[in-house]
Protein backbone atom coordinates (compact mmCIF):
# COMPACT_ATOMS: atom_id res chain seq x y z
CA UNK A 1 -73.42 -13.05 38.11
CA UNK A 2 -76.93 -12.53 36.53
CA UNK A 3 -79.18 -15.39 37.12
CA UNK A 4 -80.80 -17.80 35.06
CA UNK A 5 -84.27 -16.80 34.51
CA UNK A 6 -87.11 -18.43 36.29
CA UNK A 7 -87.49 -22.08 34.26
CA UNK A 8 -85.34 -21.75 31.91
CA UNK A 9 -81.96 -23.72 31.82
CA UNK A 10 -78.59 -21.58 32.40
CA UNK A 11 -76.05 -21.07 29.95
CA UNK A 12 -73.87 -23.76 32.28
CA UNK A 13 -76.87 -26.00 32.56
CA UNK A 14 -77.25 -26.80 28.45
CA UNK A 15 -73.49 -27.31 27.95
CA UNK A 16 -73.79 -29.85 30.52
CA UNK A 17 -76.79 -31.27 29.04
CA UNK A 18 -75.22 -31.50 25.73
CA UNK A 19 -71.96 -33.02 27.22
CA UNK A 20 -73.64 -35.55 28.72
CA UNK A 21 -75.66 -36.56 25.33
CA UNK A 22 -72.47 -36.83 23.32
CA UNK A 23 -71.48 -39.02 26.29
CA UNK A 24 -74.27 -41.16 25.78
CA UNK A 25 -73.92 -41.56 22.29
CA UNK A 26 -72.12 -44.82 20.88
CA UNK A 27 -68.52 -44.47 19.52
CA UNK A 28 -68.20 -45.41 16.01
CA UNK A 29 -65.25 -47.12 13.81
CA UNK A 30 -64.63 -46.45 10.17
CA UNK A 31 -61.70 -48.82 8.86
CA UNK A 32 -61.49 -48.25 5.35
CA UNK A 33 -61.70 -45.26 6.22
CA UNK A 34 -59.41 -43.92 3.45
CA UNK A 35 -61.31 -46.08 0.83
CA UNK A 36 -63.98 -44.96 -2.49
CA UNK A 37 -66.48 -46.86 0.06
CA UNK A 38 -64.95 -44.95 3.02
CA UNK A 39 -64.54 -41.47 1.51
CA UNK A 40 -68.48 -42.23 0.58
CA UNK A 41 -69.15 -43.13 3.78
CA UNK A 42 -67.69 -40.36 5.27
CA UNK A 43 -69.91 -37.68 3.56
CA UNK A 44 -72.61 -39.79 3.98
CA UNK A 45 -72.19 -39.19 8.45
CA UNK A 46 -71.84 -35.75 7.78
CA UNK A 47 -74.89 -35.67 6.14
CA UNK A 48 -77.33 -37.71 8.19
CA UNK A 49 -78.41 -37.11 12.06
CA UNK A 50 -75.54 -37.20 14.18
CA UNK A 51 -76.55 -40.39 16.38
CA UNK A 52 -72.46 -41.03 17.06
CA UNK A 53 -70.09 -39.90 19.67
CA UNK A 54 -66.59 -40.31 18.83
CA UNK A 55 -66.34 -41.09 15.06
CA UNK A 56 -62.64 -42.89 14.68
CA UNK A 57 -60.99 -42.93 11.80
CA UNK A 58 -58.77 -46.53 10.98
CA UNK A 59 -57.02 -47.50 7.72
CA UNK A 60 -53.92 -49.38 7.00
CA UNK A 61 -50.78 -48.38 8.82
CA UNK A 62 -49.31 -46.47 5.60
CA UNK A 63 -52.01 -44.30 5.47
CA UNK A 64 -52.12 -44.14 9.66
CA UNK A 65 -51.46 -39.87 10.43
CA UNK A 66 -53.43 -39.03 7.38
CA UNK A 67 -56.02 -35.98 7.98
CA UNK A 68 -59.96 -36.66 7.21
CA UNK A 69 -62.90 -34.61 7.12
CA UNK A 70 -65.90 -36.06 9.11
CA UNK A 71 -68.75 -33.54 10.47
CA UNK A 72 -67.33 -30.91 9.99
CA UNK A 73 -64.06 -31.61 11.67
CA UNK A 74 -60.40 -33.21 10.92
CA UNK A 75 -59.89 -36.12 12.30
CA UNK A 76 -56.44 -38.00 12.45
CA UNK A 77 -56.44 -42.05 11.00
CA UNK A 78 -54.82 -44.48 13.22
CA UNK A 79 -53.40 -48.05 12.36
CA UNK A 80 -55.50 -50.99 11.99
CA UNK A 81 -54.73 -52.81 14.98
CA UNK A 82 -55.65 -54.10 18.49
CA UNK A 83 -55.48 -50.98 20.48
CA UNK A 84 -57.80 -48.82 17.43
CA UNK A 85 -60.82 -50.70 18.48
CA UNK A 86 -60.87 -49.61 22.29
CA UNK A 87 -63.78 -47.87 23.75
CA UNK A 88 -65.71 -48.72 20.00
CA UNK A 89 -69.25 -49.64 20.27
CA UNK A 90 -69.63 -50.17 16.17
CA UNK A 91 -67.25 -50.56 13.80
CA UNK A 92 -67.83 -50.52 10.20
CA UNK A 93 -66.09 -52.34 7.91
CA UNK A 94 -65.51 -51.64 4.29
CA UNK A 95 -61.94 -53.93 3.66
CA UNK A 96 -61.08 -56.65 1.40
CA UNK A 97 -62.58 -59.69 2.67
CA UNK A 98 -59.42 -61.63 3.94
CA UNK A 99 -58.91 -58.54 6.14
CA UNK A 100 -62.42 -58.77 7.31
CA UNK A 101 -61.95 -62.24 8.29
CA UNK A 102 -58.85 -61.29 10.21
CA UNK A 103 -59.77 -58.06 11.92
CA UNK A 104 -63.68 -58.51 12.13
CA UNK A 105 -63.75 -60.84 15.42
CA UNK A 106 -61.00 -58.58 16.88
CA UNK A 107 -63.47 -55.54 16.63
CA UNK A 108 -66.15 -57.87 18.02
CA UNK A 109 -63.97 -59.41 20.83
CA UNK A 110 -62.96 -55.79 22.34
CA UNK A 111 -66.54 -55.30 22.56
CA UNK A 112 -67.75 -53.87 19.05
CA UNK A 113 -70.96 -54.97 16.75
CA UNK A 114 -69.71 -54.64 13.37
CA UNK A 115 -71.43 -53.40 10.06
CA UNK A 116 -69.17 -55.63 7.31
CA UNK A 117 -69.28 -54.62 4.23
CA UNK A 118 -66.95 -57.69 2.69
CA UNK A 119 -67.90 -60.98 1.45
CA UNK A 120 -66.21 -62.88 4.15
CA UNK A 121 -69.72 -63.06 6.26
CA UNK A 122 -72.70 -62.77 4.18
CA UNK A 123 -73.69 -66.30 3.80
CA UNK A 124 -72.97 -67.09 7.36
CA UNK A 125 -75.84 -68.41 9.11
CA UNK A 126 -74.88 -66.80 12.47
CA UNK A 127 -74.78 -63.39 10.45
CA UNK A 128 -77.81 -61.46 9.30
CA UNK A 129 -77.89 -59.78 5.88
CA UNK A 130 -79.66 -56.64 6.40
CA UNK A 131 -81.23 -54.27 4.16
CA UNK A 132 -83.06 -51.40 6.52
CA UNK A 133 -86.37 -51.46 4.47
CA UNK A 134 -86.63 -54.95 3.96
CA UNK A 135 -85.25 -56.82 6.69
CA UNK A 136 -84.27 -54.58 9.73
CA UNK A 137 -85.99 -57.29 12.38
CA UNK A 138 -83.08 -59.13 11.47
CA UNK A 139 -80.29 -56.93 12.84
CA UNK A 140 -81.13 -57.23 16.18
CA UNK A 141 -80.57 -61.29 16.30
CA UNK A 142 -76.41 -61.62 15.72
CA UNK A 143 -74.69 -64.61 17.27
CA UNK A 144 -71.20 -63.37 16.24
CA UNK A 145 -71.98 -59.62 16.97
CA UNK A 146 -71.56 -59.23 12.99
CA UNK A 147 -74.19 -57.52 10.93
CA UNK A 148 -73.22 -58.17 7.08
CA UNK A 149 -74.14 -55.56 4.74
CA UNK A 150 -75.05 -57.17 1.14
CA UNK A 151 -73.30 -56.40 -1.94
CA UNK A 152 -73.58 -53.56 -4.19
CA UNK A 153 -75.50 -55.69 -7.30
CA UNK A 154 -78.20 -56.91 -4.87
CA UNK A 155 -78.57 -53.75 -2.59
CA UNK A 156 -78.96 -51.81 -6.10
CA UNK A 157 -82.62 -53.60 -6.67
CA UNK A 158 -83.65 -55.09 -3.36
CA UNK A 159 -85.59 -52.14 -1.91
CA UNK A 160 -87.66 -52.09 -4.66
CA UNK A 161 -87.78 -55.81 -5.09
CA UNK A 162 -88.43 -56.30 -1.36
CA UNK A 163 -91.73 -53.66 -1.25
CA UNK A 164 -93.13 -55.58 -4.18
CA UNK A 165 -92.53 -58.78 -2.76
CA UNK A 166 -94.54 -57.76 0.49
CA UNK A 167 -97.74 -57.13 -1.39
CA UNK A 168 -97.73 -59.83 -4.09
CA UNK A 169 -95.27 -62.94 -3.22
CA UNK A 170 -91.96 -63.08 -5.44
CA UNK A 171 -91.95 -66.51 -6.94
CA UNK A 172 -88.95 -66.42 -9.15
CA UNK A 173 -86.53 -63.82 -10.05
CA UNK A 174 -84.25 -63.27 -13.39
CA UNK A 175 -82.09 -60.49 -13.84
CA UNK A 176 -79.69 -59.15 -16.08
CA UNK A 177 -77.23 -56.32 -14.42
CA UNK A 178 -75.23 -54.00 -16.20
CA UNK A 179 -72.15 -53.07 -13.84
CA UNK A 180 -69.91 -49.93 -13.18
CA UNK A 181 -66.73 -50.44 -12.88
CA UNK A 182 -66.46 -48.53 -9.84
CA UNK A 183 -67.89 -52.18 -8.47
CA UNK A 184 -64.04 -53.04 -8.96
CA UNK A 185 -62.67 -50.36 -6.75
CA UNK A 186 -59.90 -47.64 -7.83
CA UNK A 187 -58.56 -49.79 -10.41
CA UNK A 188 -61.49 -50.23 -12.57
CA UNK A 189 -62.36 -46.26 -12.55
CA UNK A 190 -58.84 -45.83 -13.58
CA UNK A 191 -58.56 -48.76 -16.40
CA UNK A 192 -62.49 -46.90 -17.75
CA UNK A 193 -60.56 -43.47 -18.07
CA UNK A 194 -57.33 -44.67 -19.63
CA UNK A 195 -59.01 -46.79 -22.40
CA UNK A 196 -61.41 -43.90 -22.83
CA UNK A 197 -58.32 -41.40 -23.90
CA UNK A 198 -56.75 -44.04 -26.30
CA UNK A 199 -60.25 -44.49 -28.03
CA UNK A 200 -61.61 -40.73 -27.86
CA UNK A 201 -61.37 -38.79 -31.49
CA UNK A 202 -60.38 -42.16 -33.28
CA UNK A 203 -62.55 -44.55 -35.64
CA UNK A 204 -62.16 -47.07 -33.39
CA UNK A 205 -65.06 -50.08 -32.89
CA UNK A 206 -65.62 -50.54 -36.57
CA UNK A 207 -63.09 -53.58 -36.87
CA UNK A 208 -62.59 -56.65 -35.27
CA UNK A 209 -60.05 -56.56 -32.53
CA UNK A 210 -58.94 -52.74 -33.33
CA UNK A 211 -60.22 -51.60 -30.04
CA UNK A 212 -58.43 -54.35 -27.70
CA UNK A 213 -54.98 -53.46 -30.03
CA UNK A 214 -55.19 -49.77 -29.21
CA UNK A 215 -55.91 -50.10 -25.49
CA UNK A 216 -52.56 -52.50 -25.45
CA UNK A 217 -52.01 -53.67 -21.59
CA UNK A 218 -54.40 -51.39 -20.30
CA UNK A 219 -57.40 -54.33 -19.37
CA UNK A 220 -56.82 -53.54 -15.71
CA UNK A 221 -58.98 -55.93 -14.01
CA UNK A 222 -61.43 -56.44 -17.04
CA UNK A 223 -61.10 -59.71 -19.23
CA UNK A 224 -61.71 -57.87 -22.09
CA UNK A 225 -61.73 -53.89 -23.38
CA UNK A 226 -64.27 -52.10 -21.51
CA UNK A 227 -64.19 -48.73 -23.51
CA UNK A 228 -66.45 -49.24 -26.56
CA UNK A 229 -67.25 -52.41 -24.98
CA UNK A 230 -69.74 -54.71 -22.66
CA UNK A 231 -67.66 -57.17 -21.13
CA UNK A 232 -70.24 -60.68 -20.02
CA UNK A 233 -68.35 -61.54 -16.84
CA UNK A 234 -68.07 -59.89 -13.44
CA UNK A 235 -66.18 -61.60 -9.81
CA UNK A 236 -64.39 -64.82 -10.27
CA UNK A 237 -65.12 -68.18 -12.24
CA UNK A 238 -67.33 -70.74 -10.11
CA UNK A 239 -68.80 -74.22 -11.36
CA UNK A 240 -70.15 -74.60 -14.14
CA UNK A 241 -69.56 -71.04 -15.48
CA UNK A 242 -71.20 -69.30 -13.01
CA UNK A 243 -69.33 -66.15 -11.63
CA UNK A 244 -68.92 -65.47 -7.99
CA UNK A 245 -70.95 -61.89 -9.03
CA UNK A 246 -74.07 -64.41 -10.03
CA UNK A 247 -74.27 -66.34 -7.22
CA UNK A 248 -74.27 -63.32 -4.71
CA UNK A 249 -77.15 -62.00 -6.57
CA UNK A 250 -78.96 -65.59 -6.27
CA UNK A 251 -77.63 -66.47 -2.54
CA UNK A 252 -78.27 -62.71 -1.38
CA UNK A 253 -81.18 -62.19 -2.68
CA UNK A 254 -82.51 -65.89 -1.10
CA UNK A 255 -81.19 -64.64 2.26
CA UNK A 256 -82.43 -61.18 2.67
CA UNK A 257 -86.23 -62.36 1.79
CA UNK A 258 -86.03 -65.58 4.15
CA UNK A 259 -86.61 -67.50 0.80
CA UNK A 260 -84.02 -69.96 0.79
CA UNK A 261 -85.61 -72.01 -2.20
CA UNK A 262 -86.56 -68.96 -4.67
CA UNK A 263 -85.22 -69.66 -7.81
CA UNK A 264 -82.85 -66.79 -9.11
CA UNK A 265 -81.00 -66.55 -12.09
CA UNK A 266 -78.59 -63.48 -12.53
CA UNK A 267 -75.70 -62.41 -15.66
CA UNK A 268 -74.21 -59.73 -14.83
CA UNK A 269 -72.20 -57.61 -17.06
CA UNK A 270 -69.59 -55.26 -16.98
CA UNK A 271 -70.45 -51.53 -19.00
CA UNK A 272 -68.61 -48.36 -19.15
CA UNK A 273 -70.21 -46.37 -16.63
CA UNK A 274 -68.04 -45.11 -13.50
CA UNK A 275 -70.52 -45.51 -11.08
CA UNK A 276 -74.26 -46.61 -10.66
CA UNK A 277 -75.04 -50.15 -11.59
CA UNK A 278 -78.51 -50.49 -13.65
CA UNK A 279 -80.41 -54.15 -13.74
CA UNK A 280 -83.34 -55.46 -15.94
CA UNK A 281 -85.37 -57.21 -13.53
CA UNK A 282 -87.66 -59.89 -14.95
CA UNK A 283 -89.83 -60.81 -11.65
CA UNK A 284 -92.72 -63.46 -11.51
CA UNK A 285 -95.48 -63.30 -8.19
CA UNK A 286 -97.36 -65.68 -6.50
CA UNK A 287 -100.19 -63.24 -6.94
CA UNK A 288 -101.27 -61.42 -10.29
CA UNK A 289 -100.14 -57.99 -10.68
CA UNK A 290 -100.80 -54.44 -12.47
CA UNK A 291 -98.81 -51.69 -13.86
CA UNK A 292 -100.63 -49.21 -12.05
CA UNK A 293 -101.01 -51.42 -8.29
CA UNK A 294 -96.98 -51.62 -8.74
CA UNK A 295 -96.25 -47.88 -9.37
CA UNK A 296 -98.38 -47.59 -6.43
CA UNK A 297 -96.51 -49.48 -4.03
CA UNK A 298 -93.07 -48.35 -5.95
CA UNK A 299 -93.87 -44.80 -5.27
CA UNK A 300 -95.08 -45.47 -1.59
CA UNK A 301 -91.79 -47.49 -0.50
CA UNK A 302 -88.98 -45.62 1.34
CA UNK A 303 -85.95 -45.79 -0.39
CA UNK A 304 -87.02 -45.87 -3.89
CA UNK A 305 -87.85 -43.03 -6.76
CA UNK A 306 -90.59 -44.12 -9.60
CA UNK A 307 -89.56 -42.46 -12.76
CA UNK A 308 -91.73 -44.49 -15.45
CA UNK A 309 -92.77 -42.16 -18.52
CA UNK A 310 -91.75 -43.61 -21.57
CA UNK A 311 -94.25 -41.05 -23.67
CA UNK A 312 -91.93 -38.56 -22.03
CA UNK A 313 -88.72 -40.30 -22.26
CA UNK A 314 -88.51 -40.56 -18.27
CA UNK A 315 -86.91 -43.69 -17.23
CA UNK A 316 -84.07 -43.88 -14.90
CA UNK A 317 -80.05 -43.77 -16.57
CA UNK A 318 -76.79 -44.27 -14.75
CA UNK A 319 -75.66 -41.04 -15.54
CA UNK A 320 -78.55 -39.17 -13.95
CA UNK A 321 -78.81 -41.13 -10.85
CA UNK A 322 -75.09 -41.36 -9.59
CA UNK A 323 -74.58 -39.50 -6.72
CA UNK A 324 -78.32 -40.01 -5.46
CA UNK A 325 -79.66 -42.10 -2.70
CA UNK A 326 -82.48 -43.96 -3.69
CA UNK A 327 -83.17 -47.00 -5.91
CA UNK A 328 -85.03 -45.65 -8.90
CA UNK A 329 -87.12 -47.67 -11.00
CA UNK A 330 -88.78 -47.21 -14.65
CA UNK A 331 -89.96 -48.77 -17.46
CA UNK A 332 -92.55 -51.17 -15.56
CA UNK A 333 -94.54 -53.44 -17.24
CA UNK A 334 -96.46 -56.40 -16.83
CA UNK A 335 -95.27 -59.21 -19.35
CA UNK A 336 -96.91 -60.27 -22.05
CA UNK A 337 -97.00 -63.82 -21.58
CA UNK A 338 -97.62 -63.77 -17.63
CA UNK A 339 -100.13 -61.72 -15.78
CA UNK A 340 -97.94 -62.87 -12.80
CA UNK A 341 -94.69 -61.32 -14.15
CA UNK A 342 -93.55 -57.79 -14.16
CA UNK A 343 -90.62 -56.39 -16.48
CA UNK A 344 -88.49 -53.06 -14.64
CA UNK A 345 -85.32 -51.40 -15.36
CA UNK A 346 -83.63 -50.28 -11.75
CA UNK A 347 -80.59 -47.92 -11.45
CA UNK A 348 -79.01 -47.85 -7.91
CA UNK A 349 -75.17 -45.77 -6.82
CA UNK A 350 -73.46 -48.65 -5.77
CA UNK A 351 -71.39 -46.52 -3.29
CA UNK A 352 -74.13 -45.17 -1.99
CA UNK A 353 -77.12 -47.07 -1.25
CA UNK A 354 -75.02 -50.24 -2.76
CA UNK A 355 -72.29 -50.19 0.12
CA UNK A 356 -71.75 -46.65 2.15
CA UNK A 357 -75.48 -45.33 2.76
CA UNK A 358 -77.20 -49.05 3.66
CA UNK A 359 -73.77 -49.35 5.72
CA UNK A 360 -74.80 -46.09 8.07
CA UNK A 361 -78.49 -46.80 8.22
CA UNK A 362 -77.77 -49.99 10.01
CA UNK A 363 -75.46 -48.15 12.19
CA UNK A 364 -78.55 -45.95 13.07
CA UNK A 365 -80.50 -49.05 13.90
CA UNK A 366 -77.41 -49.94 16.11
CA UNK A 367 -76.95 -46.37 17.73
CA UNK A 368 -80.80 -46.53 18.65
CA UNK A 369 -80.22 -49.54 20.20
CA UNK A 370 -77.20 -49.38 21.63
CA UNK A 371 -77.46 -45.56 23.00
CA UNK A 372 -76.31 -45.26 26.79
C-alpha cells in the first residue's frame, strides 16, 4: 500500500471526513413535497449550498412511492404520517392550512422546527413571521418550535419595503396588487389556460357579458372571467368587504416590521398572468425622501433588483421576472403632493421568493444553527 504523503490527508482519511460532515448536517422534511410550492422548492435545494443531510421527501399517502429529483438524486416520497417525521431536525411545510394545523405540532413534537408555509400560524403570537432580510433576529425566538413563512402578496414587496423602512421610517402603507393566478394553486393555472383557448382568435371583449358566455363553467376558482379580464377580489369575504387576501397584506406586513399600529390599506386583484404577482406600492415615511437616496438603498439591499428607466422603457413586468429570485422594483418616484411619500411598482415570483426560496433561506438560518 503506498502511503499518504507527508501532511496531506489519505484517500481513506477525506471520505471519512466527508462522512462525518454529512453526519453532522441536519435532516430536512419536505411535505408537499409533490406540490407547485414543493416542485419549486425542490429545485430551489438543488440549487443553493447543500447545508442538509438527509433531504426526505413526504406527501399525501396517494402520491406515497412516487420518484423525485432532489440534488441530483431520486428520492422515494413516503406517507404523511407519524413515523415520516423520525430522525427530522426541520420540516418544511407547504400544505393547506387545516393540514398544517393537524400535522405541524406532530413534526414539532418528534423533535422538528418547522418552516410553515400555510396560514394556520402566521398571526400567532408564539410564532415569528420571518423574512431573512428583514427580520431574521426573529427566527431564533419560537415558543412552539414553528417558524411561519409569510404569504406570497406580502413576501413579493417586503424586501424592498423593509430596506426602505430601515433608513427612513414607514409611516403608512397603501397598495394595490395585481395577482397571478398561480397564487390559487393548480387550479387557477389551469382555469387561465382553458379560458385563454376559448377566447384566442375570436372578437371577444367588445360586448357586455360575451366573454363570461364563451368561457361557460370554466370560472374555476375565480368569481368572475379571468381571460380578458381583472377580477377585484382575491381569498375569502371578511367584514365589511374586506378579503382574507387584504388583511394578510395589512396584518403581515404589521408583524414582520414590529409595527403593530401602521396603518395599511391593501386591494388586491386578480390578472391573467400565470405566475409573478406585481404591486403598486404607495408608501409614506416618517422622514423625507429622494428618488435618487431610494435607488440607492434599493440597489444596495440583498434580495432586490432596481430596474427604474422609464426614458428607456426599463421597469420591471411579470413576464420578464417569473422564474427569478429577487424582488425587482421600478418606476420610483417621490409623490407629488408629499415629500414624505414615494410611488414604486414591485414584481416578485410568488413561488419563488413568495413561498419556496424565503421557505429554504430560513432553513439555512436553521441548519446554521442547528448543525451538529
Amino acid at each position: 500500500m503506498i502511503p499518504a504523503e507527508a501532511g496531506r490527508p489519505s484517500l481513506a482519511d477525506t471520505a471519512g471526513a466527508d462522512a462525518r460532515t454529512a453526519r453532522n448536517k441536519p435532516h430536512l422534511a419536505v411535505v408537499g413535497a409533490t406540490g407547485a410550492v414543493g416542485s419549486v422548492l425542490l429545485g430551489i435545494l438543488s440549487e443553493r449550498a447543500d447545508v442538509w443531510g438527509e433531504i426526505r421527501l413526504i406527501a399525501s399517502p396517494r402520491s406515497a412511492g412516487r420518484k423525485l429529483t432532489v440534488r441530483g438524486e431520486e428520492v422515494e416520497v413516503v406517507a404523511l404520517g407519524e413515523d415520516a417525521f423520525e430522525g427530522i431536525d426541520v420540516a418544511m411545510f407547504d400544505v393547506p392550512d387545516e393540514v398544517a394545523a393537524q400535522w405541524v405540532p406532530v413534526a414539532v413534537s418528534k423533535g422538528a422546527v418547522v418552516v410553515d408555509n400555510s396560514g394556520a400560524f402566521r398571526m400567532d403570537p408564539d410564532v415569528p413571521l420571518v423574512v431573512p432580510e428583514v427580520n431574521a433576529h426573529t427566527a431564533r425566538v419560537r415558543p412552539r418550535g414553528i417558524i411561519a413563512n409569510p404569504n406570497c402578496t406580502t413576501l413579493s414587496m417586503i424586501v424592498a419595503l423593509g430596506a426602505l423602512h430601515a433608513e427612513y421610517g414607514l409611516s403608512e402603507l397603501i397598495v394595490s396588487s395585481y395577482q397571478a393566478v398561480s397564487g390559487v394553486g393548480k387550479a387557477g393555472v389551469d382555469t387561465l389556460r382553458a379560458q385563454l383557448s376559448a377566447v384566442c382568435g375570436t372578437e371577444l371583449g367588445a360586448k357586455p357579458g360575451d366573454v363570461r358566455r364563451a368561457v361557460g363553467d370554466t370560472l374555476g376558482p375565480f368569481p368572475a372571467p379571468i381571460a380578458l379580464n381583472v377580477v377585484p377580489w382575491a381569498g375569502t369575504l371578511q367584514e365589511d368587504g374586506w378579503s382574507s387576501e387584504e388583511l394578510k397584506v395589512r396584518n403581515e406586513t404589521r408583524k414582520i416590521l414590529g409595527m403593530p399600529e401602521l396603518p395599511v390599506t391593501a386591494t388586491c386583484v386578480r390578472v391573467p398572468v400565470l405566475t409573478t404577482h406585481s404591486l403598486a406600492v404607495h408608501a409614506r415615511f416618517e422622514n423625507e425622501v429622494t428618488v435618487a437616496g431610494a435607488h440607492e438603498i434599493l440597489a444596495a439591499a440583498p434580495g432586490v433588483v432596481l430596474c427604474d428607466d422609464p426614458a428607456e422603457e426599463e421597469y420591471p413586468t411579470p413576464s420578464d421576472v417569473v422564474g427569478t429570485d429577487p424582488t425587482w422594483v421600478g418606476r420610483v418616484r417621490r409623490s407629488l403632493d408629499d415629500p414624505r411619500a414615494l410611488e414604486l411598482f414591485v414584481c416578485g415570483d410568488n413561488l419563488r421568493k413568495g413561498a419556496a426560496l424565503n421557505a429554504a433561506q430560513i432553513g439555512e438560518l436553521l441548519a446554521g444553527e442547528l448543525r451538529k
